[in-house]
PDB file of N, CA and C in Angstrom:
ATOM      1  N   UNK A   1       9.088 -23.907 -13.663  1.00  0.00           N
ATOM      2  CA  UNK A   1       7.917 -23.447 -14.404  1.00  0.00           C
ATOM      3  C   UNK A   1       6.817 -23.010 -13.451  1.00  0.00           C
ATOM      4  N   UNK A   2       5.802 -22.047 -13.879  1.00  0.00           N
ATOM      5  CA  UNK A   2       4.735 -21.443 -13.447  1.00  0.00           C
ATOM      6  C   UNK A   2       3.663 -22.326 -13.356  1.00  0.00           C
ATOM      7  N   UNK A   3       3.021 -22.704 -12.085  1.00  0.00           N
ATOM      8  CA  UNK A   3       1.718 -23.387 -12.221  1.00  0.00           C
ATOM      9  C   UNK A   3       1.106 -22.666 -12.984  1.00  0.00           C
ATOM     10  N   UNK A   4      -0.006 -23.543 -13.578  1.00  0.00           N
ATOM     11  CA  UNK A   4      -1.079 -23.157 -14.351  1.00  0.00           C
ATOM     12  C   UNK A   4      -1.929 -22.509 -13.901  1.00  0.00           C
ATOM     13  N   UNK A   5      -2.462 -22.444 -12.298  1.00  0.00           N
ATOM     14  CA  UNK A   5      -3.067 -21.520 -11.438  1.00  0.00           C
ATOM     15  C   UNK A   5      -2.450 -19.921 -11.507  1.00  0.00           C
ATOM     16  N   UNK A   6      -0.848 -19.561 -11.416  1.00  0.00           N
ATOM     17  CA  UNK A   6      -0.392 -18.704 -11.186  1.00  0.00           C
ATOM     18  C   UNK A   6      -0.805 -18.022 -12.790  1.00  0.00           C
ATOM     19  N   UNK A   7      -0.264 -18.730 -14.036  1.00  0.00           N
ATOM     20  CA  UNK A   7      -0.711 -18.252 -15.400  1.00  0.00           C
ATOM     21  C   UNK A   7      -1.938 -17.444 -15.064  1.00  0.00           C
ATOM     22  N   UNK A   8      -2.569 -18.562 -14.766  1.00  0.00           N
ATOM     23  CA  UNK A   8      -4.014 -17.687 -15.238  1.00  0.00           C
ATOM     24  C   UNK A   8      -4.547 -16.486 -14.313  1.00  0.00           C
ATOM     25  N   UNK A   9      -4.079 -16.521 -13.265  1.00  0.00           N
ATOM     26  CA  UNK A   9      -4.634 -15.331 -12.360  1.00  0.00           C
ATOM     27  C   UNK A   9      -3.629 -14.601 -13.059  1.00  0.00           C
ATOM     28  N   UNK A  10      -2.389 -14.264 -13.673  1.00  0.00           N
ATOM     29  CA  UNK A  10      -1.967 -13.253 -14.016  1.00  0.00           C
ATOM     30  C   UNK A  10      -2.759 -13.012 -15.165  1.00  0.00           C
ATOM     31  N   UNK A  11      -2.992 -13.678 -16.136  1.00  0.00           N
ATOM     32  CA  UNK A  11      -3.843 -13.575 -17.183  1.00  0.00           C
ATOM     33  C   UNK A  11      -5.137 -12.784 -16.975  1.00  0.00           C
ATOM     34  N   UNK A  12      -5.957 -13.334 -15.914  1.00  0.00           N
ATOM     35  CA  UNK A  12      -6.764 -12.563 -15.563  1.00  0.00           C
ATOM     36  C   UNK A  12      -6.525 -10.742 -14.713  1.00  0.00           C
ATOM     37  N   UNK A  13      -5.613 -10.958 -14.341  1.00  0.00           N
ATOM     38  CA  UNK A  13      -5.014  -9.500 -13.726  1.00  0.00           C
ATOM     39  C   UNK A  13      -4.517  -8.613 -15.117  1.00  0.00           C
ATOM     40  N   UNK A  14      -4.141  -9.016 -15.885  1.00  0.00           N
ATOM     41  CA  UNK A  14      -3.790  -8.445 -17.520  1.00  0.00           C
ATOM     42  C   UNK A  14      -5.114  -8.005 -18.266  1.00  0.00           C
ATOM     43  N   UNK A  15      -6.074  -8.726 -17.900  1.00  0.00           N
ATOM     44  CA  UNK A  15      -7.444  -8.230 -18.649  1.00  0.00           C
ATOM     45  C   UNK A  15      -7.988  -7.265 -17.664  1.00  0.00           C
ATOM     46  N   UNK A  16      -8.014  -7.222 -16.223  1.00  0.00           N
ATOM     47  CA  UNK A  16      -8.685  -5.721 -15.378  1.00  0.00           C
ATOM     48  C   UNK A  16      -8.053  -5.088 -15.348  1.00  0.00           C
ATOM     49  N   UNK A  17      -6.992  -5.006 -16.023  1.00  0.00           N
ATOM     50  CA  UNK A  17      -5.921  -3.402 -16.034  1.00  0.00           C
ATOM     51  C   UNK A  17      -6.180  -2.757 -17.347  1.00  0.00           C
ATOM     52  N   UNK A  18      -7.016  -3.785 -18.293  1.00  0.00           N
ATOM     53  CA  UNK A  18      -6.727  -3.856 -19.868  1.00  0.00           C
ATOM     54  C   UNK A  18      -7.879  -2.898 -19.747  1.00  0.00           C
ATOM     55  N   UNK A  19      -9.099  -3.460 -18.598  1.00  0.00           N
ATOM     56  CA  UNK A  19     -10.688  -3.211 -19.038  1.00  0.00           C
ATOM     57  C   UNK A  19     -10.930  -1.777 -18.030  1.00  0.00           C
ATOM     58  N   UNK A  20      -9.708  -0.939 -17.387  1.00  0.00           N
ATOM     59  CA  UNK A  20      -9.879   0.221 -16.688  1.00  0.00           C
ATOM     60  C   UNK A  20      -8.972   0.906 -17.040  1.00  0.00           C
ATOM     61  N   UNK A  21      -7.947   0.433 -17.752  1.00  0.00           N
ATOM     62  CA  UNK A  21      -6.712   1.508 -18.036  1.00  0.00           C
ATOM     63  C   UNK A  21      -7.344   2.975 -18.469  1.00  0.00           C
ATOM     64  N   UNK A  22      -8.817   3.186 -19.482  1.00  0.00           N
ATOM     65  CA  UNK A  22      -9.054   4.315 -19.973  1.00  0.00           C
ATOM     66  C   UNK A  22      -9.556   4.822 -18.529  1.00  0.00           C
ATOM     67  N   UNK A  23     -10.443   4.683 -17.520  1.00  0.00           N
ATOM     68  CA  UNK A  23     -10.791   5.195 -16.623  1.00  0.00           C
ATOM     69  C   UNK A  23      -9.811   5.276 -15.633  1.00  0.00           C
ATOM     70  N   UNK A  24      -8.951   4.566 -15.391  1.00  0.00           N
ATOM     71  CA  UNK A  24      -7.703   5.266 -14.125  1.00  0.00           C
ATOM     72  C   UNK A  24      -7.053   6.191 -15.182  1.00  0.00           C
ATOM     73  N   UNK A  25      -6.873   6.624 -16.478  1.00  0.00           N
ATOM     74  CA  UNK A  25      -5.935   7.546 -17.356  1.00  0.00           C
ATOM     75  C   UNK A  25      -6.763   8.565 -16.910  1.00  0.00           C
ATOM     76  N   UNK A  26      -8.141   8.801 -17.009  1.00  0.00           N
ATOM     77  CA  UNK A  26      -8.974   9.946 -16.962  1.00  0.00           C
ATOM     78  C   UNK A  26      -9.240  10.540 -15.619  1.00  0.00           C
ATOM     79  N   UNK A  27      -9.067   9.574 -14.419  1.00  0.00           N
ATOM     80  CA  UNK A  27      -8.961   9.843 -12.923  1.00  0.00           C
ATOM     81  C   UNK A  27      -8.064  10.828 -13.056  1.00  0.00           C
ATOM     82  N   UNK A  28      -6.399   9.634 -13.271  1.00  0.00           N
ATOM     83  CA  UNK A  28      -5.607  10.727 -12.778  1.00  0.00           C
ATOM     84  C   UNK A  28      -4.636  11.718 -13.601  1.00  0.00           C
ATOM     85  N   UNK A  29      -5.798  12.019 -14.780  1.00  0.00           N
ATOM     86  CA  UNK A  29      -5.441  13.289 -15.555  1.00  0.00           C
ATOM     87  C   UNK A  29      -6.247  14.481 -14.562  1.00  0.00           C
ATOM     88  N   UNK A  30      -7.662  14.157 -14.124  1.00  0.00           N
ATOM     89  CA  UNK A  30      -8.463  15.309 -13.022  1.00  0.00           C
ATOM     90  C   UNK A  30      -7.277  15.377 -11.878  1.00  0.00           C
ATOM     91  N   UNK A  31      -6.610  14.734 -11.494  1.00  0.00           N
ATOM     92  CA  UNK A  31      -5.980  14.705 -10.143  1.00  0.00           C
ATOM     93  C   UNK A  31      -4.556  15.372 -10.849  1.00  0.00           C
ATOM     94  N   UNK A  32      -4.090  15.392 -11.481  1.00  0.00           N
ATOM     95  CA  UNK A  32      -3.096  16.563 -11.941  1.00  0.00           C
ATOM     96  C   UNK A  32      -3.236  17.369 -12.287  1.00  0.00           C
ATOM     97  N   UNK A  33      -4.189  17.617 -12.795  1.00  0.00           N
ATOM     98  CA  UNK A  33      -4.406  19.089 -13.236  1.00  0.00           C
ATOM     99  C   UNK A  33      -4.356  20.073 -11.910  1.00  0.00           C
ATOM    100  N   UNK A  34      -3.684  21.427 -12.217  1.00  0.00           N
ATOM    101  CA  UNK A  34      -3.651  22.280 -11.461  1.00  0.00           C
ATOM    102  C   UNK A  34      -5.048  22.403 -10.418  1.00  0.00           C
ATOM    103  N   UNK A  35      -6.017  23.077 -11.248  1.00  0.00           N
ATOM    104  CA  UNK A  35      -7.225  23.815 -11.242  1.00  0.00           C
ATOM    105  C   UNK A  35      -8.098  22.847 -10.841  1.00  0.00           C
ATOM    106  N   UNK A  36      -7.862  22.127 -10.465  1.00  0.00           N
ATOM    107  CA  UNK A  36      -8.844  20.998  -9.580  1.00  0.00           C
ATOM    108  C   UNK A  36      -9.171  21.352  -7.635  1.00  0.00           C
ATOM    109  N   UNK A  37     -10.133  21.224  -7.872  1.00  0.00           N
ATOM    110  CA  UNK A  37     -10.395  21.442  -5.987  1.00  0.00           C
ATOM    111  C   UNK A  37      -9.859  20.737  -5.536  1.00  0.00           C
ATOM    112  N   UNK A  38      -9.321  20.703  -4.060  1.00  0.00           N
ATOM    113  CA  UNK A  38      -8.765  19.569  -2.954  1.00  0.00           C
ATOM    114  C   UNK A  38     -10.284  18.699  -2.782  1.00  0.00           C
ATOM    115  N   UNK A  39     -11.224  19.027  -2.950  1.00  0.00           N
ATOM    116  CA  UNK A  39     -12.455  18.546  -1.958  1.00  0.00           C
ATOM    117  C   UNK A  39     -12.493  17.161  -3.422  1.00  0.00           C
ATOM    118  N   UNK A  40     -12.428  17.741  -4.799  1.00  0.00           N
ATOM    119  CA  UNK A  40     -12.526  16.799  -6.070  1.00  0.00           C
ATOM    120  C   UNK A  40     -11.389  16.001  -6.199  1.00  0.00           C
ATOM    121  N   UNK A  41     -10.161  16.414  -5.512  1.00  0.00           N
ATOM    122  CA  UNK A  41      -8.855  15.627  -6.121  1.00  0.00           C
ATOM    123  C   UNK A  41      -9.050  14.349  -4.874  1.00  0.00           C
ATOM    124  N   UNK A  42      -9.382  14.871  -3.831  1.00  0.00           N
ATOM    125  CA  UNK A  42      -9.576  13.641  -2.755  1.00  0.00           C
ATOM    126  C   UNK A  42     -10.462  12.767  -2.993  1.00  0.00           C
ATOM    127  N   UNK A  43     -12.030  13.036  -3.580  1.00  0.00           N
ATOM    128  CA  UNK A  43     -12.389  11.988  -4.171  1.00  0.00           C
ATOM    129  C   UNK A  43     -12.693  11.486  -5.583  1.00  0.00           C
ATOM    130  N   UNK A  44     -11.834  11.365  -6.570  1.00  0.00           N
ATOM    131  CA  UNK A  44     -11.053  10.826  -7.787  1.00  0.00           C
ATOM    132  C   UNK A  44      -9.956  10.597  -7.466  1.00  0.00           C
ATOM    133  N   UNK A  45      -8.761  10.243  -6.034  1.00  0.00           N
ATOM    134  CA  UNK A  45      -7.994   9.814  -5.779  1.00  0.00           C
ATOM    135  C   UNK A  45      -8.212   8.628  -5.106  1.00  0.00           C
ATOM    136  N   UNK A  46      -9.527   8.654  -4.659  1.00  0.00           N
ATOM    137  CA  UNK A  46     -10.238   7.591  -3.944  1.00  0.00           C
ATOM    138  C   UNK A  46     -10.559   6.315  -4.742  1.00  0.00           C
ATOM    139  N   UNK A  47     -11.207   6.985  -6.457  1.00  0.00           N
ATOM    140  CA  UNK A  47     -11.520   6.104  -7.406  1.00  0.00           C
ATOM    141  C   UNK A  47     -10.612   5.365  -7.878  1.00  0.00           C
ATOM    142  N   UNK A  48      -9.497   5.566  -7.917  1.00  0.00           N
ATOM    143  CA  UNK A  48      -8.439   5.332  -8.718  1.00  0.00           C
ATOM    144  C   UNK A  48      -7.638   3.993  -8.191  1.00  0.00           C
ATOM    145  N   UNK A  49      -7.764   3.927  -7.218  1.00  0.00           N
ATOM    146  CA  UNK A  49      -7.297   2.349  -6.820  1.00  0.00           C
ATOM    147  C   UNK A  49      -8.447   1.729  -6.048  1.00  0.00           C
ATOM    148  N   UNK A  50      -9.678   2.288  -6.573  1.00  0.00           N
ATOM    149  CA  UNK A  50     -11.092   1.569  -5.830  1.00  0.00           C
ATOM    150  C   UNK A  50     -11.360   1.106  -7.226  1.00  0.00           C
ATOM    151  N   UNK A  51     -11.827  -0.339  -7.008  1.00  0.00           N
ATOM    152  CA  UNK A  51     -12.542  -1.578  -8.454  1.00  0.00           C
ATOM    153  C   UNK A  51     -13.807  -0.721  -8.387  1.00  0.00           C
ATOM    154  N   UNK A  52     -14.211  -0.746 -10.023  1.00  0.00           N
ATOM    155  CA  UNK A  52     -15.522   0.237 -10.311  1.00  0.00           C
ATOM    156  C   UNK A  52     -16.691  -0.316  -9.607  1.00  0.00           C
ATOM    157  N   UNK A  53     -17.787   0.133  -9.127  1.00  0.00           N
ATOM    158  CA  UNK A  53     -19.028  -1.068  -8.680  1.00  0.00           C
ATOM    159  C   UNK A  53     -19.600  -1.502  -9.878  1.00  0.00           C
TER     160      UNK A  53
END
């Protein structure tokens, strides 16, 4: 069985994916799109695995 420590940090890792999923979807919809600059796709590629401030 899973310590109760391990539960809950996954628990808690399940709620900051829960509470950014709409903002990493919207990152890296700009970062696929064709028609995006290199100078914009480099930084919204930056955001995207950077925690929001």
């Amino acid at each position: 069985m899973a310590k109760k420590s391990k539960t809950a940090k996954n628990e808690k890792r399940r709620e900051i994916v829960a509470r950014y999923a709409a903002r990493r979807a919207e990152l890296k919809e700009i970062i696929r799109r064709p028609g995006t600059g290199d100078a914009e796709r480099l930084a919204r590629a930056a955001g995207v695995g950077a925690p929001a401030a």
